[in-house]
N, C-alpha and C. Protein backbone atom coordinates (compact mmCIF):
# COMPACT_ATOMS: atom_id res chain seq x y z
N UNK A 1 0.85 -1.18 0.00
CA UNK A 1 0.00 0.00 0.00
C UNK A 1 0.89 1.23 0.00
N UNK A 2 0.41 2.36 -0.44
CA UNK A 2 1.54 3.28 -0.49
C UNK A 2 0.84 4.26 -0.02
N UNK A 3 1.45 4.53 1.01
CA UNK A 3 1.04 5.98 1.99
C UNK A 3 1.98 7.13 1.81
N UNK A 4 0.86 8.16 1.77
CA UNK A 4 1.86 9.38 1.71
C UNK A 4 2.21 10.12 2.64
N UNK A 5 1.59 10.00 3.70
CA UNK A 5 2.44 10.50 4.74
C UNK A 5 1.35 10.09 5.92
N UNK A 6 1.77 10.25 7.10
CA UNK A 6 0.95 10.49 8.33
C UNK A 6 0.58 11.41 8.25
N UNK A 7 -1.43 11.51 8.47
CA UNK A 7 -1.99 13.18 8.12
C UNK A 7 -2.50 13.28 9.49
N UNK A 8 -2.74 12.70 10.36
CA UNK A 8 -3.39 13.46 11.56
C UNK A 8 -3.23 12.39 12.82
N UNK A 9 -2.76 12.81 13.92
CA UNK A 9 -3.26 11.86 15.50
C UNK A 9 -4.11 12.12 15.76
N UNK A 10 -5.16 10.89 16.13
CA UNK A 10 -6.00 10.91 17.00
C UNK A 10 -6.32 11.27 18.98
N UNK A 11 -6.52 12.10 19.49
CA UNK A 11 -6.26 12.02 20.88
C UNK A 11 -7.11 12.18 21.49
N UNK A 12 -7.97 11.31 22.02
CA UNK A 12 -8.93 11.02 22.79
C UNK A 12 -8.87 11.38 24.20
N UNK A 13 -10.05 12.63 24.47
CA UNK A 13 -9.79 13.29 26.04
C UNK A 13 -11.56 13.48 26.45
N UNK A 14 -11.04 13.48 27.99
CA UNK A 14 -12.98 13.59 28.61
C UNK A 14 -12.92 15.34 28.44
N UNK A 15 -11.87 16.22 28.04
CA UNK A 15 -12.43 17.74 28.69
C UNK A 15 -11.32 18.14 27.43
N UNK A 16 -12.40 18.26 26.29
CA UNK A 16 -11.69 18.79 24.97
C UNK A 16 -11.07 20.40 25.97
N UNK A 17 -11.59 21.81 26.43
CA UNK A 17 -11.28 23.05 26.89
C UNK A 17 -9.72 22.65 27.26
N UNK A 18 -9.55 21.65 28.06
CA UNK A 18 -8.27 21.58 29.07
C UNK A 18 -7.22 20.73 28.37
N UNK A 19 -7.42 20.09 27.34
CA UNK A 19 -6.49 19.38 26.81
C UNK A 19 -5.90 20.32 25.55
N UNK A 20 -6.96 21.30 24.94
CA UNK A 20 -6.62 22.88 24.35
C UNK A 20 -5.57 23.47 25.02
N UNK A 21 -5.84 23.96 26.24
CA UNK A 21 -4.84 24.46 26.91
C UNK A 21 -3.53 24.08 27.12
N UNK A 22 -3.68 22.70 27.34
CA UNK A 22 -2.38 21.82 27.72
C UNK A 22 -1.68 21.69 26.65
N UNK A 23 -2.09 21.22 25.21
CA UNK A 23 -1.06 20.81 23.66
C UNK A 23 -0.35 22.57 23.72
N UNK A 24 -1.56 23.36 24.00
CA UNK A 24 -1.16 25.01 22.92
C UNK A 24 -0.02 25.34 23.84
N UNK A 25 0.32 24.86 25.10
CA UNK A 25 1.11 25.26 25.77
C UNK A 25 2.21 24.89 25.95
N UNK A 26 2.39 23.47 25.62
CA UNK A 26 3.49 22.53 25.81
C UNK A 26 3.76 22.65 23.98
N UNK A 27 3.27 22.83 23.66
CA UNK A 27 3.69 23.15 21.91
C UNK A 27 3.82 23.75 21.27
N UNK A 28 3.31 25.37 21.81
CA UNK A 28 2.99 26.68 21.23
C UNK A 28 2.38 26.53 20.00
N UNK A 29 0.93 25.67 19.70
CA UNK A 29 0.46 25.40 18.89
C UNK A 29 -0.94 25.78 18.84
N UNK A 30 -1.56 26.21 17.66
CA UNK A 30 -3.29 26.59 18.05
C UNK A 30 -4.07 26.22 17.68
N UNK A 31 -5.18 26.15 17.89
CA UNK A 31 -6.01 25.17 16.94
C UNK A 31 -7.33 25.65 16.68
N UNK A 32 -8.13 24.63 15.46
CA UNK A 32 -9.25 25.17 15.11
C UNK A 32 -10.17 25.46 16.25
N UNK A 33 -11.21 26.20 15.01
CA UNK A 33 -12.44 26.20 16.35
C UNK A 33 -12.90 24.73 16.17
N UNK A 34 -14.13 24.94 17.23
CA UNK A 34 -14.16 23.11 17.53
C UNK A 34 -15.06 23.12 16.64
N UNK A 35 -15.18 21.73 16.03
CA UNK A 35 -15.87 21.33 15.06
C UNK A 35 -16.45 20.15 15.62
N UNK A 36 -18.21 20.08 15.58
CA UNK A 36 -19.29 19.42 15.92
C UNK A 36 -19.30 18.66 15.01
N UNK A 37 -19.47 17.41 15.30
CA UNK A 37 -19.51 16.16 14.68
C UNK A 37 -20.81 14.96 14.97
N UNK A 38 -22.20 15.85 15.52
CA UNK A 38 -23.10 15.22 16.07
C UNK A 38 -23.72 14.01 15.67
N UNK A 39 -23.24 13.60 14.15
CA UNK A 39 -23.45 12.14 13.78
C UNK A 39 -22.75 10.90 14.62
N UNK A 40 -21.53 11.82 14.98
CA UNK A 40 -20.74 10.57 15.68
C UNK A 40 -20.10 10.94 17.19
N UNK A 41 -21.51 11.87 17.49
CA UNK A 41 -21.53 11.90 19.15
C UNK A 41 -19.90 12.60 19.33
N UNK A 42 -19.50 13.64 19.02
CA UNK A 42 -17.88 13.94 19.22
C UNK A 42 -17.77 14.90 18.62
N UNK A 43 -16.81 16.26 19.55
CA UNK A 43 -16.64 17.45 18.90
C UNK A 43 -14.87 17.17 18.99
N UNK A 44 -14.40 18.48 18.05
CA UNK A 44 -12.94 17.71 18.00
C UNK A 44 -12.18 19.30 17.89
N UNK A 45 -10.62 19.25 17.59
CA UNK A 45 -10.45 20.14 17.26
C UNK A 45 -9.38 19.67 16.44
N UNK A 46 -8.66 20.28 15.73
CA UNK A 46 -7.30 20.04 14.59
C UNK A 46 -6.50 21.54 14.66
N UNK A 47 -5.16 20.95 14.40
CA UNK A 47 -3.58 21.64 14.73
C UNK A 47 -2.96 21.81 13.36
N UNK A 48 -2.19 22.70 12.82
CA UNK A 48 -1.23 22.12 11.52
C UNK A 48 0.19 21.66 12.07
N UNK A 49 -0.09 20.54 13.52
CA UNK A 49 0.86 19.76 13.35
C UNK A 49 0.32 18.67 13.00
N UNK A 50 -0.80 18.45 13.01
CA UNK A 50 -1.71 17.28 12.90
C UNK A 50 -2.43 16.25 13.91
N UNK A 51 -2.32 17.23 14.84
CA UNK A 51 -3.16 16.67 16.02
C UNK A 51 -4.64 16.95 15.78
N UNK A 52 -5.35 15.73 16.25
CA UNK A 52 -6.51 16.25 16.26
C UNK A 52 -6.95 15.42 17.72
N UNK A 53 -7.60 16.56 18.75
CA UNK A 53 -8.45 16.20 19.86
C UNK A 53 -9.76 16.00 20.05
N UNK A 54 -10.22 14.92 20.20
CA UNK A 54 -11.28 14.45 20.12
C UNK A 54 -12.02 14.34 21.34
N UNK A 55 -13.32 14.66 21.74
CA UNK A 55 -13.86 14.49 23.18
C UNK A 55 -15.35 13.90 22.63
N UNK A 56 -16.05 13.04 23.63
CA UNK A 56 -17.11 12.37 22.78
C UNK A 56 -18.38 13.55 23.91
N UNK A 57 -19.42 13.25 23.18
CA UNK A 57 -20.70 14.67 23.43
C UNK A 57 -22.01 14.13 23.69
N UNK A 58 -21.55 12.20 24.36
CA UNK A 58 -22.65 11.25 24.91
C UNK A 58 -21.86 10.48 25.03
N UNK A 59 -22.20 10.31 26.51
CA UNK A 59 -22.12 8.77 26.97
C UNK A 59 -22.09 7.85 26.39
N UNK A 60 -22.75 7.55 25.63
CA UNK A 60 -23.01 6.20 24.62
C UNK A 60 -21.87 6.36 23.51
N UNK A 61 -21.25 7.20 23.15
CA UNK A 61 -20.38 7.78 21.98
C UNK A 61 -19.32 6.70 21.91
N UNK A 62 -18.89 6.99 20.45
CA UNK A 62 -17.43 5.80 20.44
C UNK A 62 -16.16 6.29 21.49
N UNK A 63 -16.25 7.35 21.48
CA UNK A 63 -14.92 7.61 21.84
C UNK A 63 -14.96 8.03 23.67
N UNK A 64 -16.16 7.99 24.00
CA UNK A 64 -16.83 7.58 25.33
C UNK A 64 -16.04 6.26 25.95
N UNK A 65 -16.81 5.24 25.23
CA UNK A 65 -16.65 4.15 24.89
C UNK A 65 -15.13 3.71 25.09
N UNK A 66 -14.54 4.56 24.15
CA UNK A 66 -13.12 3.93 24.19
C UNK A 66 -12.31 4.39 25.25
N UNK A 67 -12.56 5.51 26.05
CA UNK A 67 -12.09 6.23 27.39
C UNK A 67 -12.29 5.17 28.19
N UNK A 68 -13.32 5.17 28.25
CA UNK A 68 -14.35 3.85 29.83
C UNK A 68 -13.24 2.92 29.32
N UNK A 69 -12.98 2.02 28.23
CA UNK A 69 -11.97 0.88 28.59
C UNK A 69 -10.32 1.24 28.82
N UNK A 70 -10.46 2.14 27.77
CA UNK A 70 -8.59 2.16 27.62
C UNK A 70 -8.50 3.34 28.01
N UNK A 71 -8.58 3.95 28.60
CA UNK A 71 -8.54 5.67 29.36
C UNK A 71 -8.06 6.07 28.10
N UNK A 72 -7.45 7.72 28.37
CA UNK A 72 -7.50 9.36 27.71
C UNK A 72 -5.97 8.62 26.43
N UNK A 73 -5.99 9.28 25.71
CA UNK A 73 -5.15 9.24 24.57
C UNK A 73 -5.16 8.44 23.32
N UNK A 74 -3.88 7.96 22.52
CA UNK A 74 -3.98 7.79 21.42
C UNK A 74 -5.14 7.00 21.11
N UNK A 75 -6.26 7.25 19.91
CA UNK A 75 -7.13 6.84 19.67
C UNK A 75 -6.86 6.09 18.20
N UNK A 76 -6.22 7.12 17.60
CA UNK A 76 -6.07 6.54 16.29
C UNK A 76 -4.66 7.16 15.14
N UNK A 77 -4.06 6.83 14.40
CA UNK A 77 -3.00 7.46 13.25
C UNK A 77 -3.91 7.24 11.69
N UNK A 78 -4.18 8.55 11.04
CA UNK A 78 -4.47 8.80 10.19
C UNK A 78 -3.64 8.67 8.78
N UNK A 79 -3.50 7.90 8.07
CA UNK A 79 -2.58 7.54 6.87
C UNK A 79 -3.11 8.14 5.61
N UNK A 80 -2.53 9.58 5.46
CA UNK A 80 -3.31 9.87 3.48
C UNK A 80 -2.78 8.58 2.24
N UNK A 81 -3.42 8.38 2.21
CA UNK A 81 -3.75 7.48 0.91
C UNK A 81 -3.89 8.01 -0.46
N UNK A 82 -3.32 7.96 -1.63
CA UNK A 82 -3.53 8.27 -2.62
C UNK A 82 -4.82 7.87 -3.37
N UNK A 83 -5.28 6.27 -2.86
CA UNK A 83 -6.81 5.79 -3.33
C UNK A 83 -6.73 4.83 -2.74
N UNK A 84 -8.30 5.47 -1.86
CA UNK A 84 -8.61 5.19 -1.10
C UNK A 84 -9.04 3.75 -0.92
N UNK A 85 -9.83 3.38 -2.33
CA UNK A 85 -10.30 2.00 -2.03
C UNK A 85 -9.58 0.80 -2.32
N UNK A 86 -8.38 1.52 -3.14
CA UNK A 86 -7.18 0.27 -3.17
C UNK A 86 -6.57 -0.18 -2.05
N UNK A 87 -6.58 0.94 -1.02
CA UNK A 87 -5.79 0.76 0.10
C UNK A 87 -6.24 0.14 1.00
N UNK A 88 -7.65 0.08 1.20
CA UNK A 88 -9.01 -0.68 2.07
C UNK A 88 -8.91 -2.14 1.75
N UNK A 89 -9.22 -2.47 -0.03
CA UNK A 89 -8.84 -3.77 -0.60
C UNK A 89 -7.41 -3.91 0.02
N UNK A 90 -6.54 -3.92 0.06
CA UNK A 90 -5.04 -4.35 0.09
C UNK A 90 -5.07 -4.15 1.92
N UNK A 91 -5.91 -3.81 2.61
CA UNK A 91 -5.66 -4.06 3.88
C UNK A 91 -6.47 -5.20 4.29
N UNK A 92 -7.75 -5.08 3.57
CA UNK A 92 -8.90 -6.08 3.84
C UNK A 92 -7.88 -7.40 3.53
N UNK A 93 -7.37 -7.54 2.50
CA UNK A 93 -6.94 -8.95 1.92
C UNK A 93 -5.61 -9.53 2.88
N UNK A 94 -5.30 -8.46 3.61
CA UNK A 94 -4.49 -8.70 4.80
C UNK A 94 -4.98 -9.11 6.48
N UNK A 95 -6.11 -9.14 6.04
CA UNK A 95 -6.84 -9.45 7.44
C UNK A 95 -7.32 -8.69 8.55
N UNK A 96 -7.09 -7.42 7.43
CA UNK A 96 -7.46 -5.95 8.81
C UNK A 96 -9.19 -6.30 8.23
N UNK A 97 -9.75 -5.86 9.42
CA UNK A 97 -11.37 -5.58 9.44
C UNK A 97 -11.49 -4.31 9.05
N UNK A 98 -12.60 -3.77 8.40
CA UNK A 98 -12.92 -2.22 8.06
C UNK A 98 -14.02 -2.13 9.06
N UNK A 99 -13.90 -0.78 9.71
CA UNK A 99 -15.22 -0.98 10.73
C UNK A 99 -16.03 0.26 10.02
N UNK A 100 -15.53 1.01 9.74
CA UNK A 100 -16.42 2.45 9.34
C UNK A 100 -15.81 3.40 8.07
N UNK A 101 -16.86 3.88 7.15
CA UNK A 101 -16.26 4.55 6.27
C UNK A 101 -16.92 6.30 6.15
N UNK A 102 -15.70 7.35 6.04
CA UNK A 102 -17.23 8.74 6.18
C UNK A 102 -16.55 9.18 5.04
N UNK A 103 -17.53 9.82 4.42
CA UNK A 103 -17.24 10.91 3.05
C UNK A 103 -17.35 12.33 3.66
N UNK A 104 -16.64 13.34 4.22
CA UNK A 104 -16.86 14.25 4.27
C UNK A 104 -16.95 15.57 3.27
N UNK A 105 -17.18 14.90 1.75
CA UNK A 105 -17.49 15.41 0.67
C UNK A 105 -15.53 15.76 -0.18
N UNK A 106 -15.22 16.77 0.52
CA UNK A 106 -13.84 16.57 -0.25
C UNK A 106 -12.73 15.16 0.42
N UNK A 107 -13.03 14.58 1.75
CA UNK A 107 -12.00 13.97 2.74
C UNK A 107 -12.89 12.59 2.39
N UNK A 108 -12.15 11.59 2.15
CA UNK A 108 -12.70 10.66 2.35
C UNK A 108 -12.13 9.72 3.36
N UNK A 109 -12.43 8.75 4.24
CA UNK A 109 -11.75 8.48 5.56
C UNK A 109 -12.40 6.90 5.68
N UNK A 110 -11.63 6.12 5.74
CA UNK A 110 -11.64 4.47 6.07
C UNK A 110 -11.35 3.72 7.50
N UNK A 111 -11.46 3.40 8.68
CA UNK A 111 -11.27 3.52 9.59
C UNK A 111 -11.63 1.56 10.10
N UNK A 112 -10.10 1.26 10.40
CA UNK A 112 -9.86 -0.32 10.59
C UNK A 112 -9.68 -0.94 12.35
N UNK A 113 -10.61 -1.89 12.67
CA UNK A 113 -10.38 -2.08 13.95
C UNK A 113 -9.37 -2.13 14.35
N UNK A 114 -8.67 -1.67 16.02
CA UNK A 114 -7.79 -1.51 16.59
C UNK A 114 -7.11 -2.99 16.97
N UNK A 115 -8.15 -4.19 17.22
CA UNK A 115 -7.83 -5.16 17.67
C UNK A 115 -6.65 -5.92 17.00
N UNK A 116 -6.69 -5.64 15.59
CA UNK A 116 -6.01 -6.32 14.35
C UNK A 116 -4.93 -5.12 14.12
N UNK A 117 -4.79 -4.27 14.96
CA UNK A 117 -2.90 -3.21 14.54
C UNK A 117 -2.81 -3.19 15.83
N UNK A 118 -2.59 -3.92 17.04
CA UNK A 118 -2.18 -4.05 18.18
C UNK A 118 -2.37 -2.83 18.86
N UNK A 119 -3.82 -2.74 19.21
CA UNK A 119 -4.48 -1.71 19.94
C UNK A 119 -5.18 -0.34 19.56
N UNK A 120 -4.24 0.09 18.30
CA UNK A 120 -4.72 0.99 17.80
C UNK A 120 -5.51 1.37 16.37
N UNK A 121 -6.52 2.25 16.86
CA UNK A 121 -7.01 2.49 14.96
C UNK A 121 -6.31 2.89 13.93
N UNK A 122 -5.97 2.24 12.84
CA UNK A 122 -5.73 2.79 11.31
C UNK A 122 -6.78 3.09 10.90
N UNK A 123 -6.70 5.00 10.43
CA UNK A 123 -7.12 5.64 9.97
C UNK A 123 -6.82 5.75 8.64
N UNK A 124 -7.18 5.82 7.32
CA UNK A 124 -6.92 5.70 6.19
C UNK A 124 -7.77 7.08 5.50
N UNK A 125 -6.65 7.90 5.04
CA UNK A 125 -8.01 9.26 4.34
C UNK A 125 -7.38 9.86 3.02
N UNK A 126 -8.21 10.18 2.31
CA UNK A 126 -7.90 10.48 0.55
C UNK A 126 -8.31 11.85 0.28
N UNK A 127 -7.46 12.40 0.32
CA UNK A 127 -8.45 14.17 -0.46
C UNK A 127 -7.28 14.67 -1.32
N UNK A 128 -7.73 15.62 -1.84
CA UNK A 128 -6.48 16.32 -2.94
C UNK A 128 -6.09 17.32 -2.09
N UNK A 129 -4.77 17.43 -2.38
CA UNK A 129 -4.20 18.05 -1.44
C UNK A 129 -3.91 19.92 -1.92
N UNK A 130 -4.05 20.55 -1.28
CA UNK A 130 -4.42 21.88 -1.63
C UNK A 130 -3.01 23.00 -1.30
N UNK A 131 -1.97 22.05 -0.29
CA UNK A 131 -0.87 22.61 -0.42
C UNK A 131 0.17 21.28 0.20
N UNK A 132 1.35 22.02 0.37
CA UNK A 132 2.28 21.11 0.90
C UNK A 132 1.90 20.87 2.40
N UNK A 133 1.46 21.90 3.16
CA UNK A 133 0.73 21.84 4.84
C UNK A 133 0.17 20.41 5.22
N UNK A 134 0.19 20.30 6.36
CA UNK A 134 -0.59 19.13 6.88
C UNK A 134 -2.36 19.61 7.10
N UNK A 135 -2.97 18.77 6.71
CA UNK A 135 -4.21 19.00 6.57
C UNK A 135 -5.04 19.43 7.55
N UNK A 136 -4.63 19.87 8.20
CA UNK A 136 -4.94 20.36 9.98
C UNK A 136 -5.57 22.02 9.28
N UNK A 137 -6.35 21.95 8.70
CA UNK A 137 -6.81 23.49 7.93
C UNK A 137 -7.97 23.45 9.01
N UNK A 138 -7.51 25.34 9.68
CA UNK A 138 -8.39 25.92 10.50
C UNK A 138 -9.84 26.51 9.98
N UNK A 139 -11.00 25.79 10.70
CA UNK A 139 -12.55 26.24 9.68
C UNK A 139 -12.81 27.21 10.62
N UNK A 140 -13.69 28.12 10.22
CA UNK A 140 -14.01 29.29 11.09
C UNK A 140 -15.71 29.13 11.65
């Protein structure tokens, strides 16, 4: 499979406000405004180092979910993919499971159980790339 780079960390926290504070400070880094994600119970924020902080916005939420077992942090590594569904086939035929797929109209994003990459999610995502930057683009 041919990846083009690592595009984003996942970092899973109960108090998105305080974990803001804590990266921007220990990194001198800033980040978007938060972006609501109410399909999948989770508001988040993104860095152009490529962090992205994730806090879930119900109890019932995945990333709820994944706190209650495995406490606060890495949730997932995001891999840009040149195409997308070659890379899904060529993982599938390797024995990774696909658990979820989202089109966010330009981003497309493939997302493989943790159980089968020794704990953690492979993230898999395809968009055209609009500069050399890491995709951590601030929405207003």
């Amino acid at each position: 499979m041919k990846v083009e780079k690592i595009d984003h960390i996942h970092i899973a926290v109960k108090d998105l406000e305080k974990a803001i504070r804590f990266f921007s400070d220990i990194l001198g880094t800033k980040f978007s405004s938060v972006i609501h994600a109410e399909k999948f119970d989770l508001k988040s924020v993104l860095d152009p180092l490529g962090l992205e902080i994730i806090q879930s916005t119900s109890p019932e939420g995945i990333i709820a979910k994944f706190i209650d077992q495995r406490g606060e942090g890495l949730h997932a590594i995001s891999f840009k993919v040149p195409n997308l569904d070659e890379a899904i086939a060529e993982l599938q035929a390797k024995g990774l499971r696909l658990v979820g797929r989202i089109d966010l109209g330009g981003i497309k994003e493939a997302q493989f159980h943790p159980k089968d990459s020794f704990g953690m999610m492979i993230e898999l995502c395809e968009y055209q790339e609009e500069h050399g930057a890491a995709r951590a683009v601030f929405r207003k």
